[in-house]
PDB file of N, CA and C in Angstrom:
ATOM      1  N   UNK A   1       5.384 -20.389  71.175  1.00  0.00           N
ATOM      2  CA  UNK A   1       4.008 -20.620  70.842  1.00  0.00           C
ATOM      3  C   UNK A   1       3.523 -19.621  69.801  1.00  0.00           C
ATOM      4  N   UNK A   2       4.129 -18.430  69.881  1.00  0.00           N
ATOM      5  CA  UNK A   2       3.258 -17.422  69.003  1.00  0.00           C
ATOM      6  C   UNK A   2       4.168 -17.397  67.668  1.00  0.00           C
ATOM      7  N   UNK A   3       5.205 -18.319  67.319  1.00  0.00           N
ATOM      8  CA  UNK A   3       6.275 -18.598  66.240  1.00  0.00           C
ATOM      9  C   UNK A   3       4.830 -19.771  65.262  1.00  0.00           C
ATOM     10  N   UNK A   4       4.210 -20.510  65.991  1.00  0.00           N
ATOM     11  CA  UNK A   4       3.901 -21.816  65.368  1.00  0.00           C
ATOM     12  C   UNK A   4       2.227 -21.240  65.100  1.00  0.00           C
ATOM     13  N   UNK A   5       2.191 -20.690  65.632  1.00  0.00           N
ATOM     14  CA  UNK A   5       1.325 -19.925  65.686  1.00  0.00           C
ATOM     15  C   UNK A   5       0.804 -18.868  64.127  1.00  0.00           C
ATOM     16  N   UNK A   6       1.557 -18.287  63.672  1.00  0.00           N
ATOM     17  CA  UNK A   6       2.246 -17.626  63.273  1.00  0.00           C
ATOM     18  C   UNK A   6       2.308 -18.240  61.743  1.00  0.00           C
ATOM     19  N   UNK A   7       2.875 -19.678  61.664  1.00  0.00           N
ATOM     20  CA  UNK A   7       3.115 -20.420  60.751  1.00  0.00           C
ATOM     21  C   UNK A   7       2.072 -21.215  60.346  1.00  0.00           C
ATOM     22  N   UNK A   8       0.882 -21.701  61.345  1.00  0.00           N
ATOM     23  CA  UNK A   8       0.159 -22.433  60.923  1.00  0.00           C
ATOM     24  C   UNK A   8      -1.249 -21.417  60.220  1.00  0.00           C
ATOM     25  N   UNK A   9      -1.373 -19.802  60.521  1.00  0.00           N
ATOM     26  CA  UNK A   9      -2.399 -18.926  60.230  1.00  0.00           C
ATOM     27  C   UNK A   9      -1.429 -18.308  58.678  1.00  0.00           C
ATOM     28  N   UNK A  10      -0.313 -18.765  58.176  1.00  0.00           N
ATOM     29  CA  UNK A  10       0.029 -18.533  56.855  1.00  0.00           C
ATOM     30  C   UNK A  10      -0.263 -19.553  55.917  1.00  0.00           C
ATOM     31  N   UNK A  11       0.100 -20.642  56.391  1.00  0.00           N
ATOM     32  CA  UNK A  11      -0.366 -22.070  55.789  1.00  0.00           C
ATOM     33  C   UNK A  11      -1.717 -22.186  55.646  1.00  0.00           C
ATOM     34  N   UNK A  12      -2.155 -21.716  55.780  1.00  0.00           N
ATOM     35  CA  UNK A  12      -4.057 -21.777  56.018  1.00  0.00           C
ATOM     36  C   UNK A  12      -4.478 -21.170  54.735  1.00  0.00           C
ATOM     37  N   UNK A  13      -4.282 -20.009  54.442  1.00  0.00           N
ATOM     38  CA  UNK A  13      -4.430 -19.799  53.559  1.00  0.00           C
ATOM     39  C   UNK A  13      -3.781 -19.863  52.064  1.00  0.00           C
ATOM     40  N   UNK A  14      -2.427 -20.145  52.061  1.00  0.00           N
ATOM     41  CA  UNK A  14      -1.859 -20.641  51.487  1.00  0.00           C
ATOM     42  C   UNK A  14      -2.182 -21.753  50.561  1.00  0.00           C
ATOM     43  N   UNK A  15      -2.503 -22.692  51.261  1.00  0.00           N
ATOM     44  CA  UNK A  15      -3.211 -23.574  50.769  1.00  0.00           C
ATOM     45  C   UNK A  15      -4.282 -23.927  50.131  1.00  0.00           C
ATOM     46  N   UNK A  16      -5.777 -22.856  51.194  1.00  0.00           N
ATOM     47  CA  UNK A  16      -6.507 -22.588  50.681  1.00  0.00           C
ATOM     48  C   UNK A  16      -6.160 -21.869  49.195  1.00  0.00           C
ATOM     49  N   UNK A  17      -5.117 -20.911  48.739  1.00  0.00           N
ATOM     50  CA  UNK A  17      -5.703 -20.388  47.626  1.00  0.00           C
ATOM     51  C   UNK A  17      -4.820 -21.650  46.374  1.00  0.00           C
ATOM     52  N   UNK A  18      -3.693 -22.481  46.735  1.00  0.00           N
ATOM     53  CA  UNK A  18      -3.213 -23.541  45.755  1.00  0.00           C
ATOM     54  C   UNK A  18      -4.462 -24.179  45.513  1.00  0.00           C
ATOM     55  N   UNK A  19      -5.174 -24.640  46.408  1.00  0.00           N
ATOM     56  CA  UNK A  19      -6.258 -25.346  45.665  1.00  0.00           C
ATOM     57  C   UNK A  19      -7.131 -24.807  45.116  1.00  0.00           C
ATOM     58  N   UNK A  20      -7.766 -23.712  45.025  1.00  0.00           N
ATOM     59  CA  UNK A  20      -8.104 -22.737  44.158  1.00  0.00           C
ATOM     60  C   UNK A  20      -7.669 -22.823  42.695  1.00  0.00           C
ATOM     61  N   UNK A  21      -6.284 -22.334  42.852  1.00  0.00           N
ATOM     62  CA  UNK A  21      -5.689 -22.056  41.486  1.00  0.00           C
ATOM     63  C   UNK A  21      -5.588 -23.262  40.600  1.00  0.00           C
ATOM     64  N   UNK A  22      -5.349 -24.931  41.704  1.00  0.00           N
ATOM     65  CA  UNK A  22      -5.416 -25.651  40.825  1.00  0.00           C
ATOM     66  C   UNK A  22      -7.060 -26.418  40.121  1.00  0.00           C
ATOM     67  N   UNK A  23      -7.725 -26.124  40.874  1.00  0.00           N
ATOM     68  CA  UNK A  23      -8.997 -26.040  40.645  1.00  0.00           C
ATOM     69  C   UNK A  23      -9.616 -25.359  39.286  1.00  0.00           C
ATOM     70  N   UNK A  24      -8.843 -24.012  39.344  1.00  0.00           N
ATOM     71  CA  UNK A  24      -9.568 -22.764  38.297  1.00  0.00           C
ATOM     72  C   UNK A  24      -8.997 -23.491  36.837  1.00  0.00           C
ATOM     73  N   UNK A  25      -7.314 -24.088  37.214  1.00  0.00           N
ATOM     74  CA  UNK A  25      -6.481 -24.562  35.877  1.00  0.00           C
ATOM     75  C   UNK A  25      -7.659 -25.852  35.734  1.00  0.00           C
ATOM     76  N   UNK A  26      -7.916 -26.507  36.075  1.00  0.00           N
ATOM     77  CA  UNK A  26      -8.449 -27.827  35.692  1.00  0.00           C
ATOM     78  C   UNK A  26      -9.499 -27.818  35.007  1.00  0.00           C
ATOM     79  N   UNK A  27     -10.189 -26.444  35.782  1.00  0.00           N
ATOM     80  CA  UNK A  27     -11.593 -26.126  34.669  1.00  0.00           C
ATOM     81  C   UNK A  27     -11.268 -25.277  33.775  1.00  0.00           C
ATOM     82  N   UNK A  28     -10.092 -24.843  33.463  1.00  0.00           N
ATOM     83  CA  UNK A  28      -9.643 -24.148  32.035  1.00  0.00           C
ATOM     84  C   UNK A  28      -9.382 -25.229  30.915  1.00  0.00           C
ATOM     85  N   UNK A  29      -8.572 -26.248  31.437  1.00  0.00           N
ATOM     86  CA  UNK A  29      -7.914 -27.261  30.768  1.00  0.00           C
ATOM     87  C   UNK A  29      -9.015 -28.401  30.131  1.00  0.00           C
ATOM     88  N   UNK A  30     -10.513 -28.289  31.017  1.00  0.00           N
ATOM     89  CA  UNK A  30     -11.176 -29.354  30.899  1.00  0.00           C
ATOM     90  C   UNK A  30     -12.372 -28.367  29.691  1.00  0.00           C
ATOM     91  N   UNK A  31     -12.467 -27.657  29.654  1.00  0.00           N
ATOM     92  CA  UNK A  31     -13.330 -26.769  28.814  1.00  0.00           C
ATOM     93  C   UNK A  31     -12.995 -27.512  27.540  1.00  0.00           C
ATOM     94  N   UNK A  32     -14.145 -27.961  26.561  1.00  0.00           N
ATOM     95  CA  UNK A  32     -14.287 -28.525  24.864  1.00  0.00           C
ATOM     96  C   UNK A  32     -14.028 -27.639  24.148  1.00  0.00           C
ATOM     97  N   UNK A  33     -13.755 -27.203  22.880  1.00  0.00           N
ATOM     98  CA  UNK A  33     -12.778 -26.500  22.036  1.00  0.00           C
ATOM     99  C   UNK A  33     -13.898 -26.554  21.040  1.00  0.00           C
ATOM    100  N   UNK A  34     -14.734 -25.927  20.211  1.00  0.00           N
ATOM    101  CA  UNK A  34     -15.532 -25.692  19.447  1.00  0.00           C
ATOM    102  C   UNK A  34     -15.409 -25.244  18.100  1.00  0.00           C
ATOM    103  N   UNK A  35     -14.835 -25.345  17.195  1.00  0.00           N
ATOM    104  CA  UNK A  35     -14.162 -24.437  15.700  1.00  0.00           C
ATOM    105  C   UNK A  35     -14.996 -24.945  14.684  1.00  0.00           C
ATOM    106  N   UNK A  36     -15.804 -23.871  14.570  1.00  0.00           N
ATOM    107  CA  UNK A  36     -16.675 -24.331  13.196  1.00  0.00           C
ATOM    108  C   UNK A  36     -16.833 -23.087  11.999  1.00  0.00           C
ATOM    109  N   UNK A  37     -16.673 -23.981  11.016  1.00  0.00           N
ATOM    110  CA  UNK A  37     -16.205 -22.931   9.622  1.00  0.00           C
ATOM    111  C   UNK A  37     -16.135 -23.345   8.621  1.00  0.00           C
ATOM    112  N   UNK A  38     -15.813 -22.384   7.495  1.00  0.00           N
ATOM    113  CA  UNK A  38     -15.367 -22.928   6.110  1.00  0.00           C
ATOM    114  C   UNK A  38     -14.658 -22.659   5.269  1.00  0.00           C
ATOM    115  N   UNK A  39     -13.662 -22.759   4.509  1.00  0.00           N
ATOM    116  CA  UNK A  39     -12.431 -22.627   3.965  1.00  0.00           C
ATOM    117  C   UNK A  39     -11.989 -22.934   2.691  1.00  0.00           C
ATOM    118  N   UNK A  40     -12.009 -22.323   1.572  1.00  0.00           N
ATOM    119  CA  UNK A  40     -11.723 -22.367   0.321  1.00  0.00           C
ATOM    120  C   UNK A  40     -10.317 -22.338   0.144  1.00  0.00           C
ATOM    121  N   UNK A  41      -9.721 -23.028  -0.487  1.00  0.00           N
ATOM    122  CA  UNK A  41      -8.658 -23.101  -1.579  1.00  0.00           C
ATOM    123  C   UNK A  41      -8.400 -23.124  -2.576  1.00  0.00           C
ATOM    124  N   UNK A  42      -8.039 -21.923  -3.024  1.00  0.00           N
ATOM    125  CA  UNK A  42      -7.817 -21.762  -4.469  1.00  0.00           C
ATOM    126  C   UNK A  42      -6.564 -22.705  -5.533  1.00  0.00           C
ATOM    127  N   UNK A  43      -6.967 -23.636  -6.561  1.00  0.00           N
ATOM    128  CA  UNK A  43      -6.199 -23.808  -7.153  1.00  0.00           C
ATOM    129  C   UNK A  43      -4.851 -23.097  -7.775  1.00  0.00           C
ATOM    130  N   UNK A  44      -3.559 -23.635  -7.390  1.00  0.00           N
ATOM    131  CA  UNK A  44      -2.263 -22.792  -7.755  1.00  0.00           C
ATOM    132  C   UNK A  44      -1.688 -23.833  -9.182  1.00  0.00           C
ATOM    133  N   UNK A  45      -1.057 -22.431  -9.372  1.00  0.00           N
ATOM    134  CA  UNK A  45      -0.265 -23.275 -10.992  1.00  0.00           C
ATOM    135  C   UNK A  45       1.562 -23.036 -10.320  1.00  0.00           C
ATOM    136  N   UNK A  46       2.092 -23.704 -11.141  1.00  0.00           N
ATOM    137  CA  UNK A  46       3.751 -23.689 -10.897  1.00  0.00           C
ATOM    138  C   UNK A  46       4.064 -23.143 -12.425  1.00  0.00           C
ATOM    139  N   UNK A  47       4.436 -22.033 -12.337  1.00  0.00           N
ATOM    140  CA  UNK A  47       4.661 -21.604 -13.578  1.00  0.00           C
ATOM    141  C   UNK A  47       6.188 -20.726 -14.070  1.00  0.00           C
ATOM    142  N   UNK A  48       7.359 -21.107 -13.483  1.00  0.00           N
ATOM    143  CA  UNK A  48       8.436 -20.769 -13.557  1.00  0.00           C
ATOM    144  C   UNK A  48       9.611 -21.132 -15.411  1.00  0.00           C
ATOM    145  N   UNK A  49       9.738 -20.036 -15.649  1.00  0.00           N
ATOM    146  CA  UNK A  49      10.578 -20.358 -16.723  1.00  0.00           C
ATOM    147  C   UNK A  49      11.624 -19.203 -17.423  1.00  0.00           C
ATOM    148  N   UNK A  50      12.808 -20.122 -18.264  1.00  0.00           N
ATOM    149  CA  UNK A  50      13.241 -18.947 -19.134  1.00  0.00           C
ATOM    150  C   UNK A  50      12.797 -18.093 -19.888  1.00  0.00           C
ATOM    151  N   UNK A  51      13.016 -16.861 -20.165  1.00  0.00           N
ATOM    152  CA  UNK A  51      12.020 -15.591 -21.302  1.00  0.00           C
ATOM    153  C   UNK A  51      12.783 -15.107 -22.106  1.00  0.00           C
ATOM    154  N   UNK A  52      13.566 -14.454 -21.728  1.00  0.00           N
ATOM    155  CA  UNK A  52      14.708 -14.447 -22.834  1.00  0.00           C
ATOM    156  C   UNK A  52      15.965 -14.517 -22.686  1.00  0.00           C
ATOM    157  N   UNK A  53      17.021 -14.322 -23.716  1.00  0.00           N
ATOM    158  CA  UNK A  53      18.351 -14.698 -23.597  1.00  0.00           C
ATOM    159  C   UNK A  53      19.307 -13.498 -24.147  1.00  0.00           C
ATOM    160  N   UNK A  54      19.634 -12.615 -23.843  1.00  0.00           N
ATOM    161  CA  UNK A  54      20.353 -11.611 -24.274  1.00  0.00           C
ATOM    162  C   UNK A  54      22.072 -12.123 -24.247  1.00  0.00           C
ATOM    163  N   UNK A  55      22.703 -12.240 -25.327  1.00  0.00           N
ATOM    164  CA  UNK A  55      24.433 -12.026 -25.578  1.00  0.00           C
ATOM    165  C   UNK A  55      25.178 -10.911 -25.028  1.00  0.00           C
ATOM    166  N   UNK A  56      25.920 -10.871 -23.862  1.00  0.00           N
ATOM    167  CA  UNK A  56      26.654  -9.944 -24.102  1.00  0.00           C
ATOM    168  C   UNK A  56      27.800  -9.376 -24.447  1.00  0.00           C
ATOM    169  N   UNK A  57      27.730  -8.105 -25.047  1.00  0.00           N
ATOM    170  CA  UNK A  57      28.752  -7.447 -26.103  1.00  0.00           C
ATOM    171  C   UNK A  57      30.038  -7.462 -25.915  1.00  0.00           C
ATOM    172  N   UNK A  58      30.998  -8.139 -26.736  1.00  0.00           N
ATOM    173  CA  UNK A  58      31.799  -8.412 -26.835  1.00  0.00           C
ATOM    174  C   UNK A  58      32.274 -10.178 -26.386  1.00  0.00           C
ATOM    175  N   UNK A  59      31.212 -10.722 -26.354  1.00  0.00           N
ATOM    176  CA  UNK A  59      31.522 -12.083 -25.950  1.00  0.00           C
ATOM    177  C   UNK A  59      31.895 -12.966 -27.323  1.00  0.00           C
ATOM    178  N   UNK A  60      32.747 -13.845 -26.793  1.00  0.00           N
ATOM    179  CA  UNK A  60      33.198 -14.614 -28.337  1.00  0.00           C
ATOM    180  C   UNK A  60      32.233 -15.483 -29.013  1.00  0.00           C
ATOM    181  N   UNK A  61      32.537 -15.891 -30.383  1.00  0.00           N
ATOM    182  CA  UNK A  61      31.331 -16.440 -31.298  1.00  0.00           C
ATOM    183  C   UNK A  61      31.590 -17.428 -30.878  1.00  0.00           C
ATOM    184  N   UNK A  62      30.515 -17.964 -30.831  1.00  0.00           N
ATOM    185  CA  UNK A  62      29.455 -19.378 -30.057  1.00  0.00           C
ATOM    186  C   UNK A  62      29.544 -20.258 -31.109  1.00  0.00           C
ATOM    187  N   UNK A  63      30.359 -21.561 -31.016  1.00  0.00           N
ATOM    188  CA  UNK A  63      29.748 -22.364 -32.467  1.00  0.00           C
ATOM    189  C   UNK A  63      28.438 -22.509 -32.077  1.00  0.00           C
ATOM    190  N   UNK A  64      28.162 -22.489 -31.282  1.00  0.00           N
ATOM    191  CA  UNK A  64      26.335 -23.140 -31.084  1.00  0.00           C
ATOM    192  C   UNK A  64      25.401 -22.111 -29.809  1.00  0.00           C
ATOM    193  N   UNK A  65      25.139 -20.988 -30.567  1.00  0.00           N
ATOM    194  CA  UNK A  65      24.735 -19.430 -29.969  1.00  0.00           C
ATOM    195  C   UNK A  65      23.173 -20.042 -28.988  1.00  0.00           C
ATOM    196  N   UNK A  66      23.707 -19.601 -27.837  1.00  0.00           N
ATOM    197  CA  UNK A  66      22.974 -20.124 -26.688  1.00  0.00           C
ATOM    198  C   UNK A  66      21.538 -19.633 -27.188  1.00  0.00           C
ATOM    199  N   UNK A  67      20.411 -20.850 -26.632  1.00  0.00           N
ATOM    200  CA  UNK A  67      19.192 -20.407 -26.964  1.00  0.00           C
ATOM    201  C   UNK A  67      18.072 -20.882 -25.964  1.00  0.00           C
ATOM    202  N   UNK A  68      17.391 -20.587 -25.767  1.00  0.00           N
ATOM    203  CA  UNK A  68      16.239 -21.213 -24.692  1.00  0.00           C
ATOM    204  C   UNK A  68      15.423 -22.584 -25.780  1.00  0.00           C
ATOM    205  N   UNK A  69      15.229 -23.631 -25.397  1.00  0.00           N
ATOM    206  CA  UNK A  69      14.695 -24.714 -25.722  1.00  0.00           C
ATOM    207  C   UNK A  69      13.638 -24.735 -25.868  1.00  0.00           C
ATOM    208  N   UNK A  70      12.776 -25.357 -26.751  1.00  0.00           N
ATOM    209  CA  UNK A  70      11.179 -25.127 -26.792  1.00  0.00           C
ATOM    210  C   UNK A  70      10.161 -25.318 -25.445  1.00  0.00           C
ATOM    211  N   UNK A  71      10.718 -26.316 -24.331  1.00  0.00           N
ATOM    212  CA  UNK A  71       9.915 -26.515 -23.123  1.00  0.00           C
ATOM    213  C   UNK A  71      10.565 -25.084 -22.173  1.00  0.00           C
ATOM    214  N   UNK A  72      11.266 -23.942 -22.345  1.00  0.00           N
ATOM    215  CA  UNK A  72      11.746 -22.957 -22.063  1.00  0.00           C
ATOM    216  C   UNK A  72      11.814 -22.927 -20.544  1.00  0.00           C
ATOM    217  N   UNK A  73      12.864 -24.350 -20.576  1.00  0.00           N
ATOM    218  CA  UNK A  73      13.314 -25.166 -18.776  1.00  0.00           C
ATOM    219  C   UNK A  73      14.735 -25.038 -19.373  1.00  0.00           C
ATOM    220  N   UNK A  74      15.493 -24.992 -21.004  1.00  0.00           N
ATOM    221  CA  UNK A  74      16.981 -25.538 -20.660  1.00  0.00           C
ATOM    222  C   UNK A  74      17.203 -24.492 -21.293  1.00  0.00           C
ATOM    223  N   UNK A  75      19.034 -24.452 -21.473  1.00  0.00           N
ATOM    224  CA  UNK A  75      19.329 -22.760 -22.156  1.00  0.00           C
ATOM    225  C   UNK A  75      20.670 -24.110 -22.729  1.00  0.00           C
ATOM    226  N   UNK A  76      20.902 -24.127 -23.902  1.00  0.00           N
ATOM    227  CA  UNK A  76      21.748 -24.788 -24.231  1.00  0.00           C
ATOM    228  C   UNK A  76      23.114 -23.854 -25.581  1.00  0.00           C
ATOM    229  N   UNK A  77      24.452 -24.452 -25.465  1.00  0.00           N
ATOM    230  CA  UNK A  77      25.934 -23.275 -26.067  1.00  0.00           C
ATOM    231  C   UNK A  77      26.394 -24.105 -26.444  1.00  0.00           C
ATOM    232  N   UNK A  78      27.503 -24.080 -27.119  1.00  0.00           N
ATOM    233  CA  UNK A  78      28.512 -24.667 -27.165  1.00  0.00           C
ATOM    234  C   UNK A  78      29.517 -23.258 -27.387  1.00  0.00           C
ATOM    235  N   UNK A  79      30.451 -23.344 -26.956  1.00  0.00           N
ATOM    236  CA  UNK A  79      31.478 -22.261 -27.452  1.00  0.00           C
ATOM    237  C   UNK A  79      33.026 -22.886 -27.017  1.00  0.00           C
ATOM    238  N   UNK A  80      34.021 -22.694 -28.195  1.00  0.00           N
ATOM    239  CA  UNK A  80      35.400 -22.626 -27.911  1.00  0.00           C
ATOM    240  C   UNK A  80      36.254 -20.982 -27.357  1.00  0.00           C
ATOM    241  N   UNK A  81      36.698 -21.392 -26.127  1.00  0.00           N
ATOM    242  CA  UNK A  81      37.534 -19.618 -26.263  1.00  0.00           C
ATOM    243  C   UNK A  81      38.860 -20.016 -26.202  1.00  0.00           C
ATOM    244  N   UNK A  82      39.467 -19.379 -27.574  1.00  0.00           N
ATOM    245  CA  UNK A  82      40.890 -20.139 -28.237  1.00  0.00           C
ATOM    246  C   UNK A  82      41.838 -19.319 -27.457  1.00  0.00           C
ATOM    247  N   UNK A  83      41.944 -17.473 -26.858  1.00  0.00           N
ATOM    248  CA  UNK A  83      43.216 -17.450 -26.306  1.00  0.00           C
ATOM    249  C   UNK A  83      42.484 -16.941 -24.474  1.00  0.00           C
ATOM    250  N   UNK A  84      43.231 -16.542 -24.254  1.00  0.00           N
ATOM    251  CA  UNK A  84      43.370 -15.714 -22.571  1.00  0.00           C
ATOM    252  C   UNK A  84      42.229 -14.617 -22.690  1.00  0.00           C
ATOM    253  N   UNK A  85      41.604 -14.359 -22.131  1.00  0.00           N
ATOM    254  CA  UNK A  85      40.496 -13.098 -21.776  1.00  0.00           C
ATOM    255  C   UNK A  85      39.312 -13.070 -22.783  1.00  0.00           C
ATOM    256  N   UNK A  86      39.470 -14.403 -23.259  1.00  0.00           N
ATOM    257  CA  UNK A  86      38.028 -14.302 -24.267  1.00  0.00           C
ATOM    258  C   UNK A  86      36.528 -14.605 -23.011  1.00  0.00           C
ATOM    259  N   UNK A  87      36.061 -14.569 -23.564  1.00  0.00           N
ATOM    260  CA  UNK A  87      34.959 -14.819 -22.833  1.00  0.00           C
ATOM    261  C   UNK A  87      33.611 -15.184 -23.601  1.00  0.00           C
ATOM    262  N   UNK A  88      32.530 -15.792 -22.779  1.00  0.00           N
ATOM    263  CA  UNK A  88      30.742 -15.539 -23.483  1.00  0.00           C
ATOM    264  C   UNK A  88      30.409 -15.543 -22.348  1.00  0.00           C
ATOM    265  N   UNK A  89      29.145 -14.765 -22.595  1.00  0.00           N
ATOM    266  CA  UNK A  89      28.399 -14.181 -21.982  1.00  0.00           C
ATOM    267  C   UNK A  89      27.281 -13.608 -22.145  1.00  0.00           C
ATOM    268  N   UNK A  90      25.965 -14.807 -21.308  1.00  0.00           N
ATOM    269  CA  UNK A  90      24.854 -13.745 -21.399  1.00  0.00           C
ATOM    270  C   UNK A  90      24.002 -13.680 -20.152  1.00  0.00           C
ATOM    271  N   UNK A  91      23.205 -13.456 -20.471  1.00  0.00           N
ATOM    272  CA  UNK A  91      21.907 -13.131 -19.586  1.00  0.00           C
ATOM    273  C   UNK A  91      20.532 -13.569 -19.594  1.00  0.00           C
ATOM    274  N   UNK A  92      19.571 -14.416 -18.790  1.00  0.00           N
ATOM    275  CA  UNK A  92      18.468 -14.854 -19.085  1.00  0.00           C
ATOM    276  C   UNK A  92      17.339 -14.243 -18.184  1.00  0.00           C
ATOM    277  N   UNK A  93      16.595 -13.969 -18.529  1.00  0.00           N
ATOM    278  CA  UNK A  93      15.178 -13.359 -18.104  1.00  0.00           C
ATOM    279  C   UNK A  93      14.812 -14.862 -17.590  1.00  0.00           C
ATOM    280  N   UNK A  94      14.377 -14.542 -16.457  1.00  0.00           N
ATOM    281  CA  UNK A  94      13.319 -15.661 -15.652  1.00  0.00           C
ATOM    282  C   UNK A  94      11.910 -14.975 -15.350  1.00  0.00           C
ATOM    283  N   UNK A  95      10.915 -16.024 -15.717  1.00  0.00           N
ATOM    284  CA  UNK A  95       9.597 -15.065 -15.844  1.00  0.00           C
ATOM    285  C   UNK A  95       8.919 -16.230 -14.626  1.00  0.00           C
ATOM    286  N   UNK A  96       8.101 -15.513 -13.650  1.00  0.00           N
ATOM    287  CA  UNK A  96       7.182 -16.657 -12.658  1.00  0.00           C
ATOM    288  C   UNK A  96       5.868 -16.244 -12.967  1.00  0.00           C
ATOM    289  N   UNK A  97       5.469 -16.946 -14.298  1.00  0.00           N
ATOM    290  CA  UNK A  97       4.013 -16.711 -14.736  1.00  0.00           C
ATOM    291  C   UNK A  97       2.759 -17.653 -13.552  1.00  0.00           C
ATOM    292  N   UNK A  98       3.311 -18.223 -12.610  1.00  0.00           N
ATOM    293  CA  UNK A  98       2.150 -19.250 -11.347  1.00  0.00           C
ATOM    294  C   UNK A  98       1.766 -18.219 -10.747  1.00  0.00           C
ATOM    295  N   UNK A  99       0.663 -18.530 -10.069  1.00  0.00           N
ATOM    296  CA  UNK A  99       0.200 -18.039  -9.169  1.00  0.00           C
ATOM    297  C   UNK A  99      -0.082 -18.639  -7.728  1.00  0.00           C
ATOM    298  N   UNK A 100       1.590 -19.206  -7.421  1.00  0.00           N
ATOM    299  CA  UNK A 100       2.031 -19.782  -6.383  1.00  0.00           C
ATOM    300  C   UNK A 100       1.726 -18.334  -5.076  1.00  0.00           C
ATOM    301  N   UNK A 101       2.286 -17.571  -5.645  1.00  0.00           N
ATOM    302  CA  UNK A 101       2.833 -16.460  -4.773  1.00  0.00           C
ATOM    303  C   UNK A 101       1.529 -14.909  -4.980  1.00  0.00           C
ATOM    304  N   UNK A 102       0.252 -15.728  -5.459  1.00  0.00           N
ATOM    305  CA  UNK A 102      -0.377 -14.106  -5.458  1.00  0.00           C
ATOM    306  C   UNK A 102      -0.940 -14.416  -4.112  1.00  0.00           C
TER     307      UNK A 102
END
């Protein structure tokens, strides 16, 4: 008797506080959400391109000496390398004039 006893004065409250808690969640969950404001966006540019084109020294002659293109998007060569270890070679400056990234 004092086993069931015992079990039914834990359950009592037990219970009592689940319904509580699910009570407290329901009026958390049921609460309206209110967001009021205002928000500017600044116009962005895409402004990525080639800047310059440096040769480097000792690279073989170019029939057609690499150059940046007037829309300064292409880098265009032509070159033959007639034996073993010739090489060309350069280097291009990339400039990000947008203001994607300020």
């Amino acid at each position: 008797m004092n086993k069931s006893k015992k079990k039914s004065s834990f359950a009592v409250p037990l219970l009592l506080l689940l319904v509580i808690s699910i009570s407290i969640g329901y009026a958390a969950l049921s609460i309206t959400l209110n967001i009021n404001g205002t928000s500017t966006i600044k116009k962005q540019t895409w402004s990525v391109y080639f800047d310059t084109l440096t040769v480097t020294s000792g690279s073989a002659t170019a029939t057609t000496p690499a150059a940046v293109d007037t829309g300064k998007t292409k880098v265009s060569y032509a070159v033959t390398l007639n034996t073993p270890g010739q090489f060309y070679e350069f280097t291009v400056a990339v400039k990000n004039a947008g203001t994607c990234m300020d």
